[in-house]
C-alpha atoms as a PDB file:
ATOM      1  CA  UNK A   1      -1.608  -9.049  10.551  1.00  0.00           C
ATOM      2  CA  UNK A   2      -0.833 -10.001   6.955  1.00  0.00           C
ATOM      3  CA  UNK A   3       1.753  -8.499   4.407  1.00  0.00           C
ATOM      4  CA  UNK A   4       0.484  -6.892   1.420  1.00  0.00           C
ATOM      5  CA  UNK A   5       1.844  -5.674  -1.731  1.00  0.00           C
ATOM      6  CA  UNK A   6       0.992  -2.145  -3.464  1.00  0.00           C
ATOM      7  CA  UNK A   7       1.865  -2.402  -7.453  1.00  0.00           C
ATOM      8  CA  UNK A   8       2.057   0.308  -9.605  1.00  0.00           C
ATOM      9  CA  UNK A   9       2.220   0.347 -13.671  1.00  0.00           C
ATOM     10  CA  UNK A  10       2.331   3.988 -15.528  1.00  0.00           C
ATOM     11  CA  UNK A  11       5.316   3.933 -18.191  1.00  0.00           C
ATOM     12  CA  UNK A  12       7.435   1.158 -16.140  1.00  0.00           C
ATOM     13  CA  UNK A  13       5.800  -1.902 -13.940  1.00  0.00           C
ATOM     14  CA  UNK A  14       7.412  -1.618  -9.785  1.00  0.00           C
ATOM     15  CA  UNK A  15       6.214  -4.650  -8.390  1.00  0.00           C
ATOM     16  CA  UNK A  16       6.692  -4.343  -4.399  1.00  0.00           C
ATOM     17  CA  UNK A  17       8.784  -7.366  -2.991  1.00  0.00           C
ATOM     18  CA  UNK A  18       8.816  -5.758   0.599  1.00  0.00           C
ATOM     19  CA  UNK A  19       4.804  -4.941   1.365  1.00  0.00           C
ATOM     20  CA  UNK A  20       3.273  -3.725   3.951  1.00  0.00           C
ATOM     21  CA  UNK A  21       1.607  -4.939   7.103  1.00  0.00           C
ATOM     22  CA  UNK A  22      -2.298  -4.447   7.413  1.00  0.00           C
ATOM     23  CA  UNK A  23      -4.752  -5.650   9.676  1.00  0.00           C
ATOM     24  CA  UNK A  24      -6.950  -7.125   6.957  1.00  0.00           C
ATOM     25  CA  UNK A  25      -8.006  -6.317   3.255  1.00  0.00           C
ATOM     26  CA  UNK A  26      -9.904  -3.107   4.328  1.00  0.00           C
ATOM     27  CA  UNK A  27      -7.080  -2.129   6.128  1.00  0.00           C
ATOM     28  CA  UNK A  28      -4.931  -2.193   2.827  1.00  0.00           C
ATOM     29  CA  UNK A  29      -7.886  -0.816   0.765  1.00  0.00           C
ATOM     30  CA  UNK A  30      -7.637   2.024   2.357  1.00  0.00           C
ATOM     31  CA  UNK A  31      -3.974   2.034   1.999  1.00  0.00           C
ATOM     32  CA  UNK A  32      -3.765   1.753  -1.625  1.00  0.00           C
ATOM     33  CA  UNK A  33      -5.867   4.930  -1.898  1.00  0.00           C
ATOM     34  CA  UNK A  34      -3.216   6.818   0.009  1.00  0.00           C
ATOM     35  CA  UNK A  35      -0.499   5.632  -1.209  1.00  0.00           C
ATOM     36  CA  UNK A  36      -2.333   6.440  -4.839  1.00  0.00           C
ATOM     37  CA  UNK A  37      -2.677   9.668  -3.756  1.00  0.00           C
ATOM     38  CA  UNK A  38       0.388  10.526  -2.621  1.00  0.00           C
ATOM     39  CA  UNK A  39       2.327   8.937  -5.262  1.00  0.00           C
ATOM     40  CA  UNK A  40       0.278  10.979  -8.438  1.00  0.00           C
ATOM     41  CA  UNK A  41       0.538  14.219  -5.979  1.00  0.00           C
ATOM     42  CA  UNK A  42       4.548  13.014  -6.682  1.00  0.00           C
ATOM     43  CA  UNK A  43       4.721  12.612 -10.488  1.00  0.00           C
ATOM     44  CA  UNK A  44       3.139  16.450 -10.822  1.00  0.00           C
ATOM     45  CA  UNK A  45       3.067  16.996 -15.208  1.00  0.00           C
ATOM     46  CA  UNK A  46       5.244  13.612 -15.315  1.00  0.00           C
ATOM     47  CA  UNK A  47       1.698  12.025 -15.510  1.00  0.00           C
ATOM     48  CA  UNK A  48       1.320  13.504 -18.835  1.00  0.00           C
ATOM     49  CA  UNK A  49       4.163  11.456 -20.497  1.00  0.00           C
ATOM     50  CA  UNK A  50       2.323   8.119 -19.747  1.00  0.00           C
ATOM     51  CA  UNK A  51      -1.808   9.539 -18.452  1.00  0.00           C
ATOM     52  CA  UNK A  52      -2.621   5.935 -17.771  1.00  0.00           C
ATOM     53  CA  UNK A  53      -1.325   4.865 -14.196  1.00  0.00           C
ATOM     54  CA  UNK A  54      -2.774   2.000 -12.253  1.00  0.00           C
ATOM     55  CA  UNK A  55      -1.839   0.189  -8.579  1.00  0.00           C
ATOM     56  CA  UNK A  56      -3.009  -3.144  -7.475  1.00  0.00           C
ATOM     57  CA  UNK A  57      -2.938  -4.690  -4.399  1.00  0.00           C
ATOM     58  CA  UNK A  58      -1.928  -8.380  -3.606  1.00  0.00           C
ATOM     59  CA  UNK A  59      -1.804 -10.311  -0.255  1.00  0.00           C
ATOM     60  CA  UNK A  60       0.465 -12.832   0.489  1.00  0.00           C
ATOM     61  CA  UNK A  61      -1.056 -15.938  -1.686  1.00  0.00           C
ATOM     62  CA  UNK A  62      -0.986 -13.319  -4.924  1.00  0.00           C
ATOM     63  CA  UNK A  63      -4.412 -12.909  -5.056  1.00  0.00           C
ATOM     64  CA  UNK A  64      -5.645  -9.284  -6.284  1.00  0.00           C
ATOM     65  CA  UNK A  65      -7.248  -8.024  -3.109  1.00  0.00           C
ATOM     66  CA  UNK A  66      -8.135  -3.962  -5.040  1.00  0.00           C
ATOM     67  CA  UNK A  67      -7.034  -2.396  -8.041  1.00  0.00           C
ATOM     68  CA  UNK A  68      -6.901   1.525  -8.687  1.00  0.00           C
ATOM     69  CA  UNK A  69      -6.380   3.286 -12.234  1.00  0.00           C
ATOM     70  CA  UNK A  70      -6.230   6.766 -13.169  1.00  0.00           C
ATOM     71  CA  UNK A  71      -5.969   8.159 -16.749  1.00  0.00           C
ATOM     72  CA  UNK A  72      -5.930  11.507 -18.060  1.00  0.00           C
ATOM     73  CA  UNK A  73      -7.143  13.120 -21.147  1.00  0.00           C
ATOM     74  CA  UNK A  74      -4.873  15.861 -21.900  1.00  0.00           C
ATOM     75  CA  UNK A  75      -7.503  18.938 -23.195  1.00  0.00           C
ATOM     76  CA  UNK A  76      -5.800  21.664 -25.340  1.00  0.00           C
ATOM     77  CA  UNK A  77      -4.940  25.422 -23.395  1.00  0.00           C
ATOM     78  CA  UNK A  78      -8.522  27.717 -22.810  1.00  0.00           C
ATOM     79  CA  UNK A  79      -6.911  30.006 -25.451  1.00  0.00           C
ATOM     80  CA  UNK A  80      -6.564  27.971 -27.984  1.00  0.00           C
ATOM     81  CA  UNK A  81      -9.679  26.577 -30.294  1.00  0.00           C
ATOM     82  CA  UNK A  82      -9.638  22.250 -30.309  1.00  0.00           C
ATOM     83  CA  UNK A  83     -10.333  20.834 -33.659  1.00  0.00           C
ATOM     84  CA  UNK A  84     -12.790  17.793 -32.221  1.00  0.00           C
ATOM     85  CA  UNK A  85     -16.401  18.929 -32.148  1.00  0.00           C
ATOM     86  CA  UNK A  86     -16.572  16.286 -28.988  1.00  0.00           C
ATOM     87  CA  UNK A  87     -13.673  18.741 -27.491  1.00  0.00           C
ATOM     88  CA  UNK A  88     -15.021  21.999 -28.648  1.00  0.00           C
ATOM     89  CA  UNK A  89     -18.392  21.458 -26.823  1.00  0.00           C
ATOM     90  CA  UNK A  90     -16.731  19.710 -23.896  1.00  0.00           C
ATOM     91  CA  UNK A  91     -18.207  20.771 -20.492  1.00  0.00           C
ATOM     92  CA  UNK A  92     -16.490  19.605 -17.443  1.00  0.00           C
ATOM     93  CA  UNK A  93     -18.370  17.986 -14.382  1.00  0.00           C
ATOM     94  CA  UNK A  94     -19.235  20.662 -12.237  1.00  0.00           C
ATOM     95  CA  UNK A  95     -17.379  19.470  -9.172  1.00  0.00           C
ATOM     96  CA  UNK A  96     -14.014  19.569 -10.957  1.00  0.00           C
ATOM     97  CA  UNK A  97     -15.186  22.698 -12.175  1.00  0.00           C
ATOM     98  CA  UNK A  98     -14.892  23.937  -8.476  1.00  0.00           C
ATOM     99  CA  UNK A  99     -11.959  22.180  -7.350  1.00  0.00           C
ATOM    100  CA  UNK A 100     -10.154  24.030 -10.123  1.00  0.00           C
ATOM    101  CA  UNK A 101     -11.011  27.395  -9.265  1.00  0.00           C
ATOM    102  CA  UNK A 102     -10.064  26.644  -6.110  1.00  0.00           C
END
């Protein structure tokens, strides 16, 4: 087993001093999307007041074994009219179409 670290930047850096234990670089792969998920399920509209977050992962020599970023682009309310052209005739991707209505 090696220790590895899970980083996270939005609007402050928390660099992890403690890690975690994984069986390899897969292992904490699959770890950092977890703990991704679970930690923007966490920060709910918070995200809005910094929609650029972003988690790396180092092992125990520093080196950057994945790196995850998520940013948002805030689009204005369905009833109101945006001013952009690019905005006005904005189409979301179908899928997130459905997970919306959903």
């Amino acid at each position: 087993m090696a220790r590895y670290f899970f980083h996270v930047r939005d609007s402050a850096q928390i660099i992890d001093r403690d890690g975690i234990d994984c069986a390899g670089s897969g292992e904490a792969r699959v770890m950092a999307v977890k703990a991704a998920a679970e930690a923007l399920r966490d920060l709910k509209e918070e995200f809005w007041s910094d929609p650029e977050w972003r988690m790396w992962v180092t092992d125990e020599n520093g080196e950057i074994v994945c790196s995850l970023r998520f940013s948002g682009d805030p689009f204005p309310a369905a009833d109101q009219k945006p001013s952009s052209p690019a905005l006005r005739d904005h189409k979301p991707h179908p899928l997130i179409w459905v997970m919306g209505r959903g």
